[in-house]
PDB file of N, CA and C in Angstrom:
ATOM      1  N   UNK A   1      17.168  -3.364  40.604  1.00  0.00           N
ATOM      2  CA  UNK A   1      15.761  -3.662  40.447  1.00  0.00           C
ATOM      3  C   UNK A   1      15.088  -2.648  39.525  1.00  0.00           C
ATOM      4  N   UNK A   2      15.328  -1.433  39.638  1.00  0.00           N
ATOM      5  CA  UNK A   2      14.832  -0.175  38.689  1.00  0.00           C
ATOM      6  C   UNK A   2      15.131  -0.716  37.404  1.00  0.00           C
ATOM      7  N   UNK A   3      16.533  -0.763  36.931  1.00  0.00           N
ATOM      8  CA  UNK A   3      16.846  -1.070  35.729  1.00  0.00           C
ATOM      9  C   UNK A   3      16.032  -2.486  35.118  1.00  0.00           C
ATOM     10  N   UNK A   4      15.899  -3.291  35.913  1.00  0.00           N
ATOM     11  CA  UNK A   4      14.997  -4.240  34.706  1.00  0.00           C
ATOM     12  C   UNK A   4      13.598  -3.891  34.824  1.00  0.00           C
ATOM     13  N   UNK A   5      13.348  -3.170  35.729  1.00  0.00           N
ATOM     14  CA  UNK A   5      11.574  -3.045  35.777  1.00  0.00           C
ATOM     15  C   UNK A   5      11.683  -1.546  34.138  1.00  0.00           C
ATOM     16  N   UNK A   6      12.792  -1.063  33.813  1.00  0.00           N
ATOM     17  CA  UNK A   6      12.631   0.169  32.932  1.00  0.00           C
ATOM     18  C   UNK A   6      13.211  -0.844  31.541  1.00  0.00           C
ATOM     19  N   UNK A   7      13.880  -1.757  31.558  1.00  0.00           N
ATOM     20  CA  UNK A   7      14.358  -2.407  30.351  1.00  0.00           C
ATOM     21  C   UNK A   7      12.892  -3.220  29.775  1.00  0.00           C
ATOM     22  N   UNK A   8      12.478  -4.007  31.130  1.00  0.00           N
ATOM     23  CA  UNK A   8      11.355  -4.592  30.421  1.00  0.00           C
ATOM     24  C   UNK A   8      10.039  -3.760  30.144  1.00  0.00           C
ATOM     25  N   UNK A   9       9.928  -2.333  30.465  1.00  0.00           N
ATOM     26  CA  UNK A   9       8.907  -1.685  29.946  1.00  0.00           C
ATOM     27  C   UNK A   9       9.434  -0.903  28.716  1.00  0.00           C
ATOM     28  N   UNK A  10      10.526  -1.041  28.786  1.00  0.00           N
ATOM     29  CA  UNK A  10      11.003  -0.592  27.130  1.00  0.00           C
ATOM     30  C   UNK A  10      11.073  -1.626  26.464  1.00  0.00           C
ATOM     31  N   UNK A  11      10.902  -2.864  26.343  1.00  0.00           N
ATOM     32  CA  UNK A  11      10.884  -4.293  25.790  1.00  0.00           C
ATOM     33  C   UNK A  11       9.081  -4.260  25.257  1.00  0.00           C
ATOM     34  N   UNK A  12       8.538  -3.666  26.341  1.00  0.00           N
ATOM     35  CA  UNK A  12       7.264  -4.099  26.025  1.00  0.00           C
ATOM     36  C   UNK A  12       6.583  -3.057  24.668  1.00  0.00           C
ATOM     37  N   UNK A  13       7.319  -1.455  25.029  1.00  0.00           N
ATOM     38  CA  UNK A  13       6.715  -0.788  24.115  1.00  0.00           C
ATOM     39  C   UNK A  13       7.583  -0.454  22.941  1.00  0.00           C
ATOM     40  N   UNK A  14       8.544  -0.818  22.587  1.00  0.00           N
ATOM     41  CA  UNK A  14       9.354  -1.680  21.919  1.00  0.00           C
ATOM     42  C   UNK A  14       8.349  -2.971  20.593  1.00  0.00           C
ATOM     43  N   UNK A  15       7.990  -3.718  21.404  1.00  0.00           N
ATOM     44  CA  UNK A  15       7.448  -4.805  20.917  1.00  0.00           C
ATOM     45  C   UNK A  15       5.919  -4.196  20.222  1.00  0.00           C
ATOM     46  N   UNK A  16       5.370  -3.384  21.103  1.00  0.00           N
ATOM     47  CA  UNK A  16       4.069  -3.226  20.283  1.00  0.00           C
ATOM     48  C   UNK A  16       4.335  -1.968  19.252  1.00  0.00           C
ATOM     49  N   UNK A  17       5.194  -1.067  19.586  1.00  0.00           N
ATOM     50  CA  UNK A  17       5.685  -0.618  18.193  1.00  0.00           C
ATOM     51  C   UNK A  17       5.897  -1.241  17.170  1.00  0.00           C
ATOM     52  N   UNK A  18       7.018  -2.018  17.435  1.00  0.00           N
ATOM     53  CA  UNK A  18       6.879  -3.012  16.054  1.00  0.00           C
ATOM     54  C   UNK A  18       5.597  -4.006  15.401  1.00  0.00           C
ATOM     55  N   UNK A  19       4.697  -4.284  16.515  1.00  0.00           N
ATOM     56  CA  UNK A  19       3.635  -5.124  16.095  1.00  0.00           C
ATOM     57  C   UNK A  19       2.638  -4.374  15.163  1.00  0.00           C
ATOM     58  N   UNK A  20       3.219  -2.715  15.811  1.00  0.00           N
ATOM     59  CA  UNK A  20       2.233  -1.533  15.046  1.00  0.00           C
ATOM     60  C   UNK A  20       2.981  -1.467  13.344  1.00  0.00           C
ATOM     61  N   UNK A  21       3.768  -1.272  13.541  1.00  0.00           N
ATOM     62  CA  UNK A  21       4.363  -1.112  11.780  1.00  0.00           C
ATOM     63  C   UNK A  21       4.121  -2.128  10.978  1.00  0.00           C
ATOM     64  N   UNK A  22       4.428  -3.555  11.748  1.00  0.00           N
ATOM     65  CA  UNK A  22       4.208  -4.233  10.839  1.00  0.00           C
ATOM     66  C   UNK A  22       2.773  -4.625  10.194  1.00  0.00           C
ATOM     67  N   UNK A  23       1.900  -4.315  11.069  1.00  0.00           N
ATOM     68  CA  UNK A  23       0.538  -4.873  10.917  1.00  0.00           C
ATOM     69  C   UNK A  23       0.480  -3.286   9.511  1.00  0.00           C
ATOM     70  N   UNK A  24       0.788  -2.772   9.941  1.00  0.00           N
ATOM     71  CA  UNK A  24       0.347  -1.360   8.893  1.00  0.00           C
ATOM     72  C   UNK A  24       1.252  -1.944   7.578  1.00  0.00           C
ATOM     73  N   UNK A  25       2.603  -2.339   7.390  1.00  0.00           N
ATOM     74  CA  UNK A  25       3.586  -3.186   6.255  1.00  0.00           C
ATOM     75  C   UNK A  25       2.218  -3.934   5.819  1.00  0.00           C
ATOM     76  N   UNK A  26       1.805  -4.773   6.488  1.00  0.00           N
ATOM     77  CA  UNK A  26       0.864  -6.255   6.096  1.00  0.00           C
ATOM     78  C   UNK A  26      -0.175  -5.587   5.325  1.00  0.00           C
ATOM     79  N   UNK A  27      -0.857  -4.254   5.804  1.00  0.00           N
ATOM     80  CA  UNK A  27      -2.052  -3.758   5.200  1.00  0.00           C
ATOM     81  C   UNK A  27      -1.628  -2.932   3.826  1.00  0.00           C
ATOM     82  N   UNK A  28      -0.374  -2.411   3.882  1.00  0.00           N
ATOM     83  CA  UNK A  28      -0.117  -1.838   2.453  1.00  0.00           C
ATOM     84  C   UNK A  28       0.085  -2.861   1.703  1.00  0.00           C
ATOM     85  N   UNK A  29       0.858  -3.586   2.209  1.00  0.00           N
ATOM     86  CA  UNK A  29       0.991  -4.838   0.806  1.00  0.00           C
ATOM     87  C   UNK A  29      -0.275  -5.289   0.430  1.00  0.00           C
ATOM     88  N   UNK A  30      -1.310  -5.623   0.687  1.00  0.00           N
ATOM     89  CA  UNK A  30      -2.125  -6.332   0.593  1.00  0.00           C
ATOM     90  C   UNK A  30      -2.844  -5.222  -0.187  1.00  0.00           C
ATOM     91  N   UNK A  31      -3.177  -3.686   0.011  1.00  0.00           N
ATOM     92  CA  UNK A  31      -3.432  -2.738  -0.758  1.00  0.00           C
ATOM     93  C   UNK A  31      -2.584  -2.988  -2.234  1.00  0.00           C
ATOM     94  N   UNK A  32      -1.613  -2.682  -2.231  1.00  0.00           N
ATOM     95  CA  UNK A  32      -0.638  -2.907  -3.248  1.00  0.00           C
ATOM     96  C   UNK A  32      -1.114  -4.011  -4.489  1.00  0.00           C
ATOM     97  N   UNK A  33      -1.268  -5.199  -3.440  1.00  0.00           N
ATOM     98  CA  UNK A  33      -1.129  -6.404  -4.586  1.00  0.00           C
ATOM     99  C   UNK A  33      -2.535  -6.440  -4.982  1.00  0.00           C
ATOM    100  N   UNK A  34      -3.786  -5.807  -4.227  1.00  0.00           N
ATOM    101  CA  UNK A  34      -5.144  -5.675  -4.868  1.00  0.00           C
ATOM    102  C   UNK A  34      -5.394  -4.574  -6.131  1.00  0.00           C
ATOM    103  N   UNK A  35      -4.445  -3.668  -5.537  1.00  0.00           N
ATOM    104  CA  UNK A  35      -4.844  -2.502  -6.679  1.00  0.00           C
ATOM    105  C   UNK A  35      -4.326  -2.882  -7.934  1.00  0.00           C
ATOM    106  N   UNK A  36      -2.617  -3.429  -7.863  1.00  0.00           N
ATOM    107  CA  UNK A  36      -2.110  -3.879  -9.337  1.00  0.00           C
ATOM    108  C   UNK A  36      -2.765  -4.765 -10.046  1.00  0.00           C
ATOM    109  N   UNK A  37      -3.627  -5.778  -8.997  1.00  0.00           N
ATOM    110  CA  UNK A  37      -4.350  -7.258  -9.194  1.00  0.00           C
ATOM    111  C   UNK A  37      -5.096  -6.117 -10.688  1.00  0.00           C
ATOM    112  N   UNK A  38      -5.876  -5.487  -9.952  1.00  0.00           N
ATOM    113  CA  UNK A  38      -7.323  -4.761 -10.786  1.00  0.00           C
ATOM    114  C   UNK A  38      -6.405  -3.657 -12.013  1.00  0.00           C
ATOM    115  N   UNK A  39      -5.354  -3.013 -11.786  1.00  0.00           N
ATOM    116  CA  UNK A  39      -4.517  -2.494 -12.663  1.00  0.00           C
ATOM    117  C   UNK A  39      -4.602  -3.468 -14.373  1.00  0.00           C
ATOM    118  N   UNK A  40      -3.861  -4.370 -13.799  1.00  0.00           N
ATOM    119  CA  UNK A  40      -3.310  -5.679 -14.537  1.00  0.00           C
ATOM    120  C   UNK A  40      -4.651  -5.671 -15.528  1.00  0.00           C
ATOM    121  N   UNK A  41      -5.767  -6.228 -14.297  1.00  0.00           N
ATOM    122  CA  UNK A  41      -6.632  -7.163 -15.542  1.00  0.00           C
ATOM    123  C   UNK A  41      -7.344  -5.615 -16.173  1.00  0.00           C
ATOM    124  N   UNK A  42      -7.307  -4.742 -15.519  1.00  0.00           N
ATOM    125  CA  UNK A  42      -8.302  -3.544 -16.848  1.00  0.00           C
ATOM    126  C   UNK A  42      -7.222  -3.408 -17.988  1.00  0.00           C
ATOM    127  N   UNK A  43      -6.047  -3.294 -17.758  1.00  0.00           N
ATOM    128  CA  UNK A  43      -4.942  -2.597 -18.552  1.00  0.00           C
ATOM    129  C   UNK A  43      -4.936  -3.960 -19.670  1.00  0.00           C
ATOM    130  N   UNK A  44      -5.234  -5.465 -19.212  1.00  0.00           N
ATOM    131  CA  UNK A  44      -5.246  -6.772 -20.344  1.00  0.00           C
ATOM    132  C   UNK A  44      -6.055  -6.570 -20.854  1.00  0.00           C
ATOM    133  N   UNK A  45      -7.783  -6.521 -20.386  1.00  0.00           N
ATOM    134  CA  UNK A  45      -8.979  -6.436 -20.604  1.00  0.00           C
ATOM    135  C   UNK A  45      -9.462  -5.217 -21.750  1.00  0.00           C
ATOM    136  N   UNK A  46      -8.935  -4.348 -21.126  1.00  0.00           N
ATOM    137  CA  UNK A  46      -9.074  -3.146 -21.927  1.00  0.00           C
ATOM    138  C   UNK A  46      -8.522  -2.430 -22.598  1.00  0.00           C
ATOM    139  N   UNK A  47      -7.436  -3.038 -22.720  1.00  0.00           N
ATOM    140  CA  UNK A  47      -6.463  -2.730 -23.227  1.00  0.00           C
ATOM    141  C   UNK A  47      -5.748  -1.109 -23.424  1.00  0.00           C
ATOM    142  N   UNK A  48      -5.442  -0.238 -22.053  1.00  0.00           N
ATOM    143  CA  UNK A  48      -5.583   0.750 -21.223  1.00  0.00           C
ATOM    144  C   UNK A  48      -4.096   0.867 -21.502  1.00  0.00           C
ATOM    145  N   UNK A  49      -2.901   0.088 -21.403  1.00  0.00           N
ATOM    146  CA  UNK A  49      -1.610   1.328 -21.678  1.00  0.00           C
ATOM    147  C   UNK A  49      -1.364   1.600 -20.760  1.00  0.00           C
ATOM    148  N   UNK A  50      -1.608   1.182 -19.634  1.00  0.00           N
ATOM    149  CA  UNK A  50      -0.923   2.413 -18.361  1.00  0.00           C
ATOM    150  C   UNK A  50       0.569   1.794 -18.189  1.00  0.00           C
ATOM    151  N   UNK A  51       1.152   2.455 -17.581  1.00  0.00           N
ATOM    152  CA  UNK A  51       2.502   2.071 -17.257  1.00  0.00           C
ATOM    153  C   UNK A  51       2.382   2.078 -15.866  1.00  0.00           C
ATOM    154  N   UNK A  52       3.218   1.299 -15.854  1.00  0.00           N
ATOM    155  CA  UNK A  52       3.880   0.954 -14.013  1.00  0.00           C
ATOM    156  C   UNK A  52       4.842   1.616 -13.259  1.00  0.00           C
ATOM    157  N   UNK A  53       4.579   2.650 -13.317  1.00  0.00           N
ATOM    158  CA  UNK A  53       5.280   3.286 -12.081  1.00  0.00           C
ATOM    159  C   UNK A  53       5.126   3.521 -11.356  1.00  0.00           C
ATOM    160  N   UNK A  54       6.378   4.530 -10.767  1.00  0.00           N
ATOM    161  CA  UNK A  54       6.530   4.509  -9.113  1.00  0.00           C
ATOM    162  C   UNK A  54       4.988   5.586  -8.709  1.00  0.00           C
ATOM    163  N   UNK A  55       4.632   5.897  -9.143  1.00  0.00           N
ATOM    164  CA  UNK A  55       3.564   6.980  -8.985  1.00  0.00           C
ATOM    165  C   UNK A  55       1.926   6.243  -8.868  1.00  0.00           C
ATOM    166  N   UNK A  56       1.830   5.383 -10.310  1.00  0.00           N
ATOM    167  CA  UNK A  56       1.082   4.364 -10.371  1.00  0.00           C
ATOM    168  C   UNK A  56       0.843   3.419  -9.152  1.00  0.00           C
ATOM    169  N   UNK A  57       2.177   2.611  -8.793  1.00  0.00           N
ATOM    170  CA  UNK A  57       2.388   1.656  -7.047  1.00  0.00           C
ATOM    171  C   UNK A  57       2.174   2.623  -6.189  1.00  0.00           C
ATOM    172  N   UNK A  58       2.653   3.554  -5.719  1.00  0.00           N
ATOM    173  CA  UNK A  58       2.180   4.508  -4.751  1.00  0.00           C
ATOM    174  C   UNK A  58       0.814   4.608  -4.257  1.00  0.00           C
ATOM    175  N   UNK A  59       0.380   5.217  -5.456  1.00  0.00           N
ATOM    176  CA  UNK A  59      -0.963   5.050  -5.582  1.00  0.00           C
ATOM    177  C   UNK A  59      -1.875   4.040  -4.715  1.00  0.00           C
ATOM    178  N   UNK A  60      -1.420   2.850  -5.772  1.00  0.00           N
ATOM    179  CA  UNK A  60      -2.469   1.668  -5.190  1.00  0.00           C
ATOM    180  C   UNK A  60      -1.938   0.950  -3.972  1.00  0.00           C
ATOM    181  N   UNK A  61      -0.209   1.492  -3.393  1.00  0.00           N
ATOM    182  CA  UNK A  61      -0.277   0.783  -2.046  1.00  0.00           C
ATOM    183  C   UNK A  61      -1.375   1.834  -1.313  1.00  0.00           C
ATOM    184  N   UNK A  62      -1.214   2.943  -1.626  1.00  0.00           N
ATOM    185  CA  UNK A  62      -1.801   3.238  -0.498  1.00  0.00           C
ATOM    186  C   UNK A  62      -2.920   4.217  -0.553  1.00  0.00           C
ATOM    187  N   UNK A  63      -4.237   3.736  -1.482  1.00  0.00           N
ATOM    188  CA  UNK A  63      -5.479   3.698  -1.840  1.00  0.00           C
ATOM    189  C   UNK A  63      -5.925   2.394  -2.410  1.00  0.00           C
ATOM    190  N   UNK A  64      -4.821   1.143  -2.233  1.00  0.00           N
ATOM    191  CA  UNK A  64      -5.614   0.224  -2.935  1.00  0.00           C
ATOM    192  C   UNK A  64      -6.702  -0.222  -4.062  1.00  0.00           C
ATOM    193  N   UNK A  65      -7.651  -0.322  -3.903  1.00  0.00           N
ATOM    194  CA  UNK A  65      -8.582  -1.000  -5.209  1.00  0.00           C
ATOM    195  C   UNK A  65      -9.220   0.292  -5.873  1.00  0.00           C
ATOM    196  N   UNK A  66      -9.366   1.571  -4.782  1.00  0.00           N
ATOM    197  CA  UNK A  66      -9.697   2.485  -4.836  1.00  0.00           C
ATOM    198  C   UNK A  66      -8.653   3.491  -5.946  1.00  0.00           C
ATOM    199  N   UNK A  67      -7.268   3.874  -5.138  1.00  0.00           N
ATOM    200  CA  UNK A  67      -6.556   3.870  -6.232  1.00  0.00           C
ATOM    201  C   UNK A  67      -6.227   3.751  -7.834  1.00  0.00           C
ATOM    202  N   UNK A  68      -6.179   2.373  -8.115  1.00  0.00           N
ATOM    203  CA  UNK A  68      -6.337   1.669  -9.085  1.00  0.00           C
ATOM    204  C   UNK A  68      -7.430   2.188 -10.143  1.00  0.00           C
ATOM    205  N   UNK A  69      -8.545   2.317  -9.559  1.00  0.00           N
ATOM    206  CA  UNK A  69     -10.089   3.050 -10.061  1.00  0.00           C
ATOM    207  C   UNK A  69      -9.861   4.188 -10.360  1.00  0.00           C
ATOM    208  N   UNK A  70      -9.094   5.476  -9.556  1.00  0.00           N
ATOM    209  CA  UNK A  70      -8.892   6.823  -9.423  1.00  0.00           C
ATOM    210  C   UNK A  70      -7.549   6.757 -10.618  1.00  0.00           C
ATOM    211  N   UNK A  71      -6.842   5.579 -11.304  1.00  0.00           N
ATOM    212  CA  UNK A  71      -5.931   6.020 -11.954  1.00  0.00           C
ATOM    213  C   UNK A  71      -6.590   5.519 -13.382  1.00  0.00           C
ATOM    214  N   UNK A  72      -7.304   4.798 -13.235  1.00  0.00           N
ATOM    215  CA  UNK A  72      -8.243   4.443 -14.520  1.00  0.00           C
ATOM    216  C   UNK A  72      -8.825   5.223 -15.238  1.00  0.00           C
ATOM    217  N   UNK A  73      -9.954   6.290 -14.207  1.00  0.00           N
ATOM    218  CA  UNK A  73     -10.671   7.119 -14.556  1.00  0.00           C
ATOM    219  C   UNK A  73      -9.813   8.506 -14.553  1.00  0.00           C
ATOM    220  N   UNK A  74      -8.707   8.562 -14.334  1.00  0.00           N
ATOM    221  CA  UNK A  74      -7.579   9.707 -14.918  1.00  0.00           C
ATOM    222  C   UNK A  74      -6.640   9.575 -15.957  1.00  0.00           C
ATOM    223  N   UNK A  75      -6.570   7.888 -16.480  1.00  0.00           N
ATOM    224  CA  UNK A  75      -5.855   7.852 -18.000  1.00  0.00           C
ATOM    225  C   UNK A  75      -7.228   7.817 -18.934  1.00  0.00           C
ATOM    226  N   UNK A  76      -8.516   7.893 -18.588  1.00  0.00           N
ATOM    227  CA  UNK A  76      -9.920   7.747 -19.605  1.00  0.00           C
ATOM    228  C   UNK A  76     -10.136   9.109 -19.950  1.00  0.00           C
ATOM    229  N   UNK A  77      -9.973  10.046 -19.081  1.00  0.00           N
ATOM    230  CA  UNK A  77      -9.972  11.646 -18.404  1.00  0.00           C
ATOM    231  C   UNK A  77      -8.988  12.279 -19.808  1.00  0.00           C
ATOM    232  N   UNK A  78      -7.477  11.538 -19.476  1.00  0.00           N
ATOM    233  CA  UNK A  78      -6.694  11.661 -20.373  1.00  0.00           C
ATOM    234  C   UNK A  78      -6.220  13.077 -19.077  1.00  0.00           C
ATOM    235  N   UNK A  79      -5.995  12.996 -18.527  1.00  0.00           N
ATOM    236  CA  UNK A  79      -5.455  14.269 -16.949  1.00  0.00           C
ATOM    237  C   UNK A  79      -3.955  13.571 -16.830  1.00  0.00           C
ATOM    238  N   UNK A  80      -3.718  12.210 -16.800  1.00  0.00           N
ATOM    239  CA  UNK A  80      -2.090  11.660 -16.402  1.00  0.00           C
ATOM    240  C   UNK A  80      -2.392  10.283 -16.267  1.00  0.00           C
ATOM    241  N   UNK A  81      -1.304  10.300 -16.556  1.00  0.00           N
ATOM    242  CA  UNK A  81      -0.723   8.442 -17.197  1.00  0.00           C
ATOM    243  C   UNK A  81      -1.246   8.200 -17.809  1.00  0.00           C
TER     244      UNK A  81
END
């Protein structure tokens, strides 16, 4: 009786761990694909030059639109990328 009352409370926090990462996965991507979204069209628009790297994605997964803005106004700066 011990053992399933300790399996299913490790089942349970188990489960909301994972519900925790993934919901945080769901929110970087969605950072990610907003910041490149706004990357993209200044870099077409304005014709800005930035390159895509790993430093660049970093960035905008995880500052998003904000990001994106903070790497704009540091290739205008002329500071990097």
């Amino acid at each position: 009786m011990a053992t399933e009352i300790i399996i299913v409370l490790a089942a349970i926090v188990i489960a909301y761990l994972l519900y925790k990462v993934l919901k945080t996965v769901k929110n970087m991507v969605v950072n990610t694909i907003m910041g490149l979204l706004v990357l993209v069209i200044a870099n077409t628009v304005l014709g800005l030059g930035i390159a895509y790297s790993w430093v660049v994605v970093l960035t905008c997964a995880i500052a998003g639109v904000v990001g994106a803005i903070l790497v704009i106004l540091l290739h205008y700066v002329g500071i990097f990328f």
